[in-house]
Protein backbone atom coordinates (compact mmCIF):
# COMPACT_ATOMS: atom_id res chain seq x y z
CA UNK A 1 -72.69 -10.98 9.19
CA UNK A 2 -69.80 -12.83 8.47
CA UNK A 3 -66.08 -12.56 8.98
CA UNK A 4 -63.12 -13.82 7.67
CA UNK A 5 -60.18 -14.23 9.33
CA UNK A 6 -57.26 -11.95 8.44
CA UNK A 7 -54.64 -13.25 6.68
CA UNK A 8 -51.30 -14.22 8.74
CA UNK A 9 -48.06 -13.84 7.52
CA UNK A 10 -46.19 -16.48 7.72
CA UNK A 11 -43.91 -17.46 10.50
CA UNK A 12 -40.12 -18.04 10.59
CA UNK A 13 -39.52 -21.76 11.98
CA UNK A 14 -36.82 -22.48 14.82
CA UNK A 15 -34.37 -23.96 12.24
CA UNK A 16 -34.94 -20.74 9.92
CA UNK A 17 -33.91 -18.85 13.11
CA UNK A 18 -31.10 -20.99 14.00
CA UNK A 19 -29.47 -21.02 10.19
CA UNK A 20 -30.31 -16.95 10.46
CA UNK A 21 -28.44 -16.94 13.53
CA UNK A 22 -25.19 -19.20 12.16
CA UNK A 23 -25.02 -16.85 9.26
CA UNK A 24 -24.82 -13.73 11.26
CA UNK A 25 -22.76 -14.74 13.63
CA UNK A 26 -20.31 -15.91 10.90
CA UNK A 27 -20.42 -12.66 9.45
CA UNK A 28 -19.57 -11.11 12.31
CA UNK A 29 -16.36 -13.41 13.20
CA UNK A 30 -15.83 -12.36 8.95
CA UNK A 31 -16.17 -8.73 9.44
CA UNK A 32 -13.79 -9.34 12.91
CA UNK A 33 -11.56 -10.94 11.10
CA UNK A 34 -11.39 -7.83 8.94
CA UNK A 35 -10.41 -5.92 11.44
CA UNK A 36 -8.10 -7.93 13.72
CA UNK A 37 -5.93 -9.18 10.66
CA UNK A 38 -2.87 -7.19 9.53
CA UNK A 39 -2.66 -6.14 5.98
CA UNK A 40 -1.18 -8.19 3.92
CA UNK A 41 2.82 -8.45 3.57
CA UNK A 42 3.13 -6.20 6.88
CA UNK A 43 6.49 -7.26 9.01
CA UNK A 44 3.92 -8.50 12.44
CA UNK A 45 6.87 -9.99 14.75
CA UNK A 46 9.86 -12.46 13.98
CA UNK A 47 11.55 -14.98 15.22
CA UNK A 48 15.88 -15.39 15.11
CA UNK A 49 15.57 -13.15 12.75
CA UNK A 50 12.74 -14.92 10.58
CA UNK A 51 9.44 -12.59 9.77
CA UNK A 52 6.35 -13.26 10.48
CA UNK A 53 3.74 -11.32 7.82
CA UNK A 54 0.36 -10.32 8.24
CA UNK A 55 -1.96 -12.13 5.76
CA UNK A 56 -4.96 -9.19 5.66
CA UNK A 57 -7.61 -12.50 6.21
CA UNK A 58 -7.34 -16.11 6.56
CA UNK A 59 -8.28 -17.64 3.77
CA UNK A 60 -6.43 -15.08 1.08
CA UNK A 61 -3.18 -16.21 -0.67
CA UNK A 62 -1.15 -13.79 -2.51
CA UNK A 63 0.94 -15.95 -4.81
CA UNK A 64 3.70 -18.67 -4.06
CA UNK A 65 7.02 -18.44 -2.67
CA UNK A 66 9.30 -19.84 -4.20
CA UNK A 67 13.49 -19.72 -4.26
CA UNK A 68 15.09 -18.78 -7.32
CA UNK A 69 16.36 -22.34 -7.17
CA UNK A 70 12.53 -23.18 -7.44
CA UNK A 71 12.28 -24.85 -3.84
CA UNK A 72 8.46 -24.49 -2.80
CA UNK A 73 8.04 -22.05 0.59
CA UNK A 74 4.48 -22.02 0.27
CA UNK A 75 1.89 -19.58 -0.45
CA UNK A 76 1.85 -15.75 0.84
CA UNK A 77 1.53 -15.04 3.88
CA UNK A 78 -0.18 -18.75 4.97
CA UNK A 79 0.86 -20.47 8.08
CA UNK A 80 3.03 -22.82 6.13
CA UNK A 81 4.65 -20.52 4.39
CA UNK A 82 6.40 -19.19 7.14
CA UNK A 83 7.07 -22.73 8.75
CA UNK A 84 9.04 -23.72 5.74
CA UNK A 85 10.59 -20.24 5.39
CA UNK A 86 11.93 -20.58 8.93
CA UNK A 87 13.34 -23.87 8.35
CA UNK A 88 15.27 -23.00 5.64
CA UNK A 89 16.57 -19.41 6.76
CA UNK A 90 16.89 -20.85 9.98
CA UNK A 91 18.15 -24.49 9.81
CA UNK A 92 18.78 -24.71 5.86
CA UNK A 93 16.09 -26.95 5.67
CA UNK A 94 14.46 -28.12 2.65
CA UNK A 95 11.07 -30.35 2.59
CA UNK A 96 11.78 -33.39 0.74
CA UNK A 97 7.94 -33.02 0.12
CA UNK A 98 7.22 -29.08 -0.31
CA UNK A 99 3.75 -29.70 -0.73
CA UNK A 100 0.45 -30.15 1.33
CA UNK A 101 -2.33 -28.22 3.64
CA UNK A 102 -0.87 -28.00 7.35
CA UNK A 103 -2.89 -31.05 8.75
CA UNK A 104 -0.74 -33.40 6.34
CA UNK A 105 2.14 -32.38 8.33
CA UNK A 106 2.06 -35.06 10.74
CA UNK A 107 1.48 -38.61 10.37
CA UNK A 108 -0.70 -40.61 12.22
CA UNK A 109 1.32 -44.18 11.09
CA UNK A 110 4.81 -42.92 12.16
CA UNK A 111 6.09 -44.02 15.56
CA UNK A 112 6.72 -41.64 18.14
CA UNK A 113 9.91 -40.27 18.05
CA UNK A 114 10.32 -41.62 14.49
CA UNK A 115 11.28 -40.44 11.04
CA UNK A 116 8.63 -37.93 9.24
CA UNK A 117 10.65 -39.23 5.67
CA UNK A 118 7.99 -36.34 3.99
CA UNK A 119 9.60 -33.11 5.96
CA UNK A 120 12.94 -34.75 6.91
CA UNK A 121 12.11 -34.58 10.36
CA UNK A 122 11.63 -36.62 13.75
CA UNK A 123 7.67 -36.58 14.85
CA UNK A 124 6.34 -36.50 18.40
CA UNK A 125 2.86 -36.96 19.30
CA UNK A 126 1.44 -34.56 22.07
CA UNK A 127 1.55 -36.75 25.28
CA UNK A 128 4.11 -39.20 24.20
CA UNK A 129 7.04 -38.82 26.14
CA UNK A 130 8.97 -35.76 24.67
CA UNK A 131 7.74 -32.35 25.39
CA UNK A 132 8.94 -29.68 22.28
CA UNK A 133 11.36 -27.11 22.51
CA UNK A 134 12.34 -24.41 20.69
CA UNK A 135 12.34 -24.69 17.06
CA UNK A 136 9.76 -27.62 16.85
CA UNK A 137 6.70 -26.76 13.93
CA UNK A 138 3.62 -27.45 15.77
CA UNK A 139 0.73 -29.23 14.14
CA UNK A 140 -2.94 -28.37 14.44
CA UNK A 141 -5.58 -30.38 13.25
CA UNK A 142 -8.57 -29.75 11.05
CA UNK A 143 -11.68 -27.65 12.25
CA UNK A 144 -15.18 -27.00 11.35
CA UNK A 145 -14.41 -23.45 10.76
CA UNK A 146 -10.81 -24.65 9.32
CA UNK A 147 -10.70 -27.83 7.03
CA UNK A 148 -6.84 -27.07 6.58
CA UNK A 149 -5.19 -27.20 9.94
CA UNK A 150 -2.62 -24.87 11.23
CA UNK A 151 1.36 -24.87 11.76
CA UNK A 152 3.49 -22.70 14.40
CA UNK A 153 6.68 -22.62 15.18
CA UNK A 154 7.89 -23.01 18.93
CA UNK A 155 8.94 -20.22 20.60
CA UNK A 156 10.10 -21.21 24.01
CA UNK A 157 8.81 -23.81 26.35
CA UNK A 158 8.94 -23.39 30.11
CA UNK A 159 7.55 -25.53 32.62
CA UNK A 160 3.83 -24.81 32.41
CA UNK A 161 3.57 -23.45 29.05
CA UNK A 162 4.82 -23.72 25.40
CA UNK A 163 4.94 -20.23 23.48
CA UNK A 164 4.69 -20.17 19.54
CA UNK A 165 5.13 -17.40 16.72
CA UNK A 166 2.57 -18.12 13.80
CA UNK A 167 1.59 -16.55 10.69
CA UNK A 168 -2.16 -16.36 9.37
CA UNK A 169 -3.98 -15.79 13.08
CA UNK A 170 -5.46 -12.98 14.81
CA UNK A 171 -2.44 -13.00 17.05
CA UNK A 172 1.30 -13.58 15.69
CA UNK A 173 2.09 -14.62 19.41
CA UNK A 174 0.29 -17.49 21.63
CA UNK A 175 1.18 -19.92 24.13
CA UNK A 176 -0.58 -22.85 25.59
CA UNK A 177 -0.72 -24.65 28.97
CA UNK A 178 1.58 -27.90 29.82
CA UNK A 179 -0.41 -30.67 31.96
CA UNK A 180 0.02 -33.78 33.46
CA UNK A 181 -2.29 -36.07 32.16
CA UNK A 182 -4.76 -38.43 34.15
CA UNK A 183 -1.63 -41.67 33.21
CA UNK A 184 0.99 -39.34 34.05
CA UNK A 185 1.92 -38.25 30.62
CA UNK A 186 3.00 -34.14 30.13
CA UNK A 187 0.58 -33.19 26.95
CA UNK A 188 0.35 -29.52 25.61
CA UNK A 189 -3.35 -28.99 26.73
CA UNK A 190 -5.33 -28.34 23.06
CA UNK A 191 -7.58 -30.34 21.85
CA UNK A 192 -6.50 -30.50 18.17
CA UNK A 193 -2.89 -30.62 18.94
CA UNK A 194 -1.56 -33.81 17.18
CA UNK A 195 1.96 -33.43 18.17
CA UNK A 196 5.85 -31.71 16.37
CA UNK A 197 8.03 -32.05 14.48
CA UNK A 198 12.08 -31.41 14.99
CA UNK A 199 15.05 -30.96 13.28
CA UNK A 200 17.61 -34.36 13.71
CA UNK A 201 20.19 -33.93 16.18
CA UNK A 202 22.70 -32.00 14.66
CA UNK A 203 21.26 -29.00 13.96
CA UNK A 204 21.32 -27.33 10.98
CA UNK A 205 21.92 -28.94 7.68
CA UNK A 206 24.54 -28.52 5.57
């Protein structure tokens, strides 16, 4: 008598399994996100006086700021956007350049300590020799998960940690460790810190 074998369905490979895996997990952080994000436009914390806004999830915009002058804030409720809001409440600030993802804040070619001629403000790197202080717009690098960067505002620093108010994260409030580093250097401990920028001595401008 003969047999035949039964027919197998076929298997899923390891790199099926591991794309499988990626895209669950990523809805997951997704459907988190969903959840952890304030709605959009909600008051989430301030800062002298400045709002922060819930943005409902990262990657929405809900039109562009702008003053009735037509001075460029940014788009609702992104991380710029309340950078460049603070700055000119704040400060009186306006952007020379009002344009550009958060990354393109700081400039890699610009001396430490120097001129940022784009945002009208003086540039540290993290581990140069100035620490920020209040006021200073922190700049985050690109990510994987975030091709765009991210911008916060300084809080308060103390001696082991630098606080910051943001707009567009899970959390309107975060702080991060101060180190020495291995050549003696004081860095803000984060990987894709690239450094701050500050308004000129002299405060606010005219």
């Amino acid at each position: 008598m003969l047999f035949s074998k039964k027919a197998q369905a076929p298997g899923i490979t390891a790199s099926a399994a591991l794309r499988l895996g990626f895209f669950i997990c990523l809805a997951c952080l997704l459907g988190a996100g969903l959840l952890l994000y304030s709605p959009a436009g909600r008051p989430v914390a301030a800062l002298d006086g400045v709002t922060v806004y819930g943005n409902g999830f990262p990657l929405s915009s809900h039109g562009r700021n702008l003053t009735p002058d037509g001075y460029n804030i940014g788009l609702k409720y992104q991380c710029v956007e309340f950078v460049k809001r603070y700055y000119l409440q704040y400060y009186n600030h306006r952007m020379p350049d009002t344009y550009g993802h958060a990354f393109s804040f700081f400039d890699a070619a610009i001396p430490d300590g120097g001129l940022n001629r784009r945002r009208g403000l003086l540039q540290y790197k993290n581990g140069g020799k100035t620490l920020p202080q209040k006021g200073d717009i922190l700049v985050f690098g690109c990510a994987w998960y975030n091709p765009y960067g991210h911008v916060a505002v300084v809080a308060k620093t103390e001696a082991d940690k630098v606080e910051y108010i943001q707009q567009n994260s899970f959390s309107a409030h975060a702080s991060l460790p101060i180190v020495r580093r291995a050549d003696g250097a004081r860095a803000v401990r984060h990987k894709r810190l690239l450094g701050w920028l500050r308004m000129p001595a002299g405060g606010k401008d005219d």
